[in-house]
N, C-alpha and C. Protein backbone atom coordinates (compact mmCIF):
# COMPACT_ATOMS: atom_id res chain seq x y z
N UNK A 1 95.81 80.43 81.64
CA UNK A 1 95.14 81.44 82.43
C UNK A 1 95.73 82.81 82.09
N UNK A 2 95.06 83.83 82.35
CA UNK A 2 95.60 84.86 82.32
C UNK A 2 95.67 85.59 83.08
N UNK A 3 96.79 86.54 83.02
CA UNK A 3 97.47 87.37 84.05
C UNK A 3 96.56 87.60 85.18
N UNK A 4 95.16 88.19 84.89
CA UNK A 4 94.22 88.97 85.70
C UNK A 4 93.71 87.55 86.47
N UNK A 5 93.75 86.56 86.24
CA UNK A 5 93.23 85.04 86.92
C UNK A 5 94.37 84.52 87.85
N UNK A 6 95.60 84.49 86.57
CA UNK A 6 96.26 84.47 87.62
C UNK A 6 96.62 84.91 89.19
N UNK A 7 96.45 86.35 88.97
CA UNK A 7 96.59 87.13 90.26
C UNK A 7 95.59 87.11 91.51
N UNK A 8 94.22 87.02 90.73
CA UNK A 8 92.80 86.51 91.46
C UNK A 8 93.17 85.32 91.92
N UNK A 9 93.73 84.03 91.44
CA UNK A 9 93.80 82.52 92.09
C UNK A 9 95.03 83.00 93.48
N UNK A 10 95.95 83.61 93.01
CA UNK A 10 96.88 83.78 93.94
C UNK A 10 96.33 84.95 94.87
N UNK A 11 95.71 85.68 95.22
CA UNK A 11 95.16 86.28 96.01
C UNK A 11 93.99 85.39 96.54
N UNK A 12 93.42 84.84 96.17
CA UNK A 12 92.20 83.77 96.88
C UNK A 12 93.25 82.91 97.99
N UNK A 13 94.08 82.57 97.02
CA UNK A 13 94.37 81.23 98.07
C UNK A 13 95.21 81.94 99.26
N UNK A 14 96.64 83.10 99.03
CA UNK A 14 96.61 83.90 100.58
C UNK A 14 95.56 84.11 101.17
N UNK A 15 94.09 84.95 100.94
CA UNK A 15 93.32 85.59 101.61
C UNK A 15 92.50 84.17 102.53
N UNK A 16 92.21 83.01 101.10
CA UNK A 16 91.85 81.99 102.30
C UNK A 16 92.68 81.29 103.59
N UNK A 17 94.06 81.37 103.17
CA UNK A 17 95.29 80.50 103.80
C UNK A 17 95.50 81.90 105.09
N UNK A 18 94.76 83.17 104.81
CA UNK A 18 94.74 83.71 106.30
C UNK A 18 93.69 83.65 107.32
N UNK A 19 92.67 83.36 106.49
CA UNK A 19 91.19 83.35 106.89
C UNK A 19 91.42 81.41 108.09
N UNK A 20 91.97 80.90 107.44
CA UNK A 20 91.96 79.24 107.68
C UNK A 20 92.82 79.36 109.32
N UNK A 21 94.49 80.53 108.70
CA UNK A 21 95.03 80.27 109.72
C UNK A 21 94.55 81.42 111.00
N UNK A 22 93.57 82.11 110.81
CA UNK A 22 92.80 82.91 112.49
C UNK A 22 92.31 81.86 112.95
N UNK A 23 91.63 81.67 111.97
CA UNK A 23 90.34 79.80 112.59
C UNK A 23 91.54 79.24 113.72
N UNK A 24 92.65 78.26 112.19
CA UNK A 24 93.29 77.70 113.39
C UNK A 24 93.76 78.31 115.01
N UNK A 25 94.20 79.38 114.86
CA UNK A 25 94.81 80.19 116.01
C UNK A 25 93.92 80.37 117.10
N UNK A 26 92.58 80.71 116.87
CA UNK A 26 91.63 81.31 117.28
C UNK A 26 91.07 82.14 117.66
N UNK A 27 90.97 82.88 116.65
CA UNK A 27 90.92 84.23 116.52
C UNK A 27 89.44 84.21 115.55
N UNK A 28 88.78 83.55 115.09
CA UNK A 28 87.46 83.82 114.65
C UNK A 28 86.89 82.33 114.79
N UNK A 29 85.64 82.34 114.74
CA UNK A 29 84.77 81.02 114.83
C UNK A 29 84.52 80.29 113.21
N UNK A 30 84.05 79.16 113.38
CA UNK A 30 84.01 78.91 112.17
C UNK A 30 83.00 79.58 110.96
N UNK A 31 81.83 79.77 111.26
CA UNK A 31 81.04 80.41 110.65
C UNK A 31 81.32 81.99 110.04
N UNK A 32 82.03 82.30 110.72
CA UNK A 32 83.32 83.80 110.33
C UNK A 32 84.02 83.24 109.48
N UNK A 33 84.43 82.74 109.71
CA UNK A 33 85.94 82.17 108.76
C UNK A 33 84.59 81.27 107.27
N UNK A 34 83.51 81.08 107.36
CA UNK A 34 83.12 80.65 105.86
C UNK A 34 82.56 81.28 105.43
N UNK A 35 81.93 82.43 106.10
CA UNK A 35 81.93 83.85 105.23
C UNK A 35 82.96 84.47 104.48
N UNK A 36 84.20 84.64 105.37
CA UNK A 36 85.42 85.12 104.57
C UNK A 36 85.91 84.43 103.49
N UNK A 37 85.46 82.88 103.60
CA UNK A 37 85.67 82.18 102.36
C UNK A 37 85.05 82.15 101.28
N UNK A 38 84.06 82.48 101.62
CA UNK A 38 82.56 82.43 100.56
C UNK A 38 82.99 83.83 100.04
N UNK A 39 83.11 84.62 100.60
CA UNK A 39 83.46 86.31 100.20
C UNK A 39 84.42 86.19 99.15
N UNK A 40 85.35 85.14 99.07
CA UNK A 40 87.13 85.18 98.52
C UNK A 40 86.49 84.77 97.13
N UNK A 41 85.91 83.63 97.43
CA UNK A 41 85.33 82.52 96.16
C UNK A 41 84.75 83.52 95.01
N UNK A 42 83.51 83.86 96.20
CA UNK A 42 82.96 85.00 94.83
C UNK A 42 83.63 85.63 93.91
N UNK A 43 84.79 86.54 94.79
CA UNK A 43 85.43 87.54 94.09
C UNK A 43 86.13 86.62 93.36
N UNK A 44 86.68 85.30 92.96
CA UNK A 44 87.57 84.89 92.65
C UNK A 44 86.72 84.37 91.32
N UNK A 45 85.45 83.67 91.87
CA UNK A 45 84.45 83.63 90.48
C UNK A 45 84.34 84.68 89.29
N UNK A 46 83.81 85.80 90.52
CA UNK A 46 83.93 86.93 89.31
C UNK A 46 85.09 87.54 88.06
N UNK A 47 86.07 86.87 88.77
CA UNK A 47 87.34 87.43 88.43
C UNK A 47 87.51 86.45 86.95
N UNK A 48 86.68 85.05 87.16
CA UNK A 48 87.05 84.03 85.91
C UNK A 48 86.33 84.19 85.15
N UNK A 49 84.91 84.90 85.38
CA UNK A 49 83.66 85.37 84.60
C UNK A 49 84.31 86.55 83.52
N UNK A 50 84.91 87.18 84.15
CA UNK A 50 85.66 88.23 83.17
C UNK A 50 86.29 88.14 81.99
């Protein structure tokens, strides 16, 4: 992988692993929280498209 993937995989998985832990806490509903995931993915797609 490279650097720029690298940093995209490791930013996906914090941004999801915060998104997961509001859910848990409860602080957003689920349908919030799979937008924010779906949002991460993309950017994280785009990032491998590159």
């Amino acid at each position: 992988m490279t650097d720029e993937l690298d940093t995209a995989v490791e930013d996906f998985l914090d941004k999801t692993d915060a998104a997961l832990s509001e859910y848990d806490d409860g602080y957003a509903d689920a349908d919030a929280t799979l937008r924010v995931v779906r949002s991460h993915l993309a950017d994280l797609r785009e990032a491998a498209e590159e």
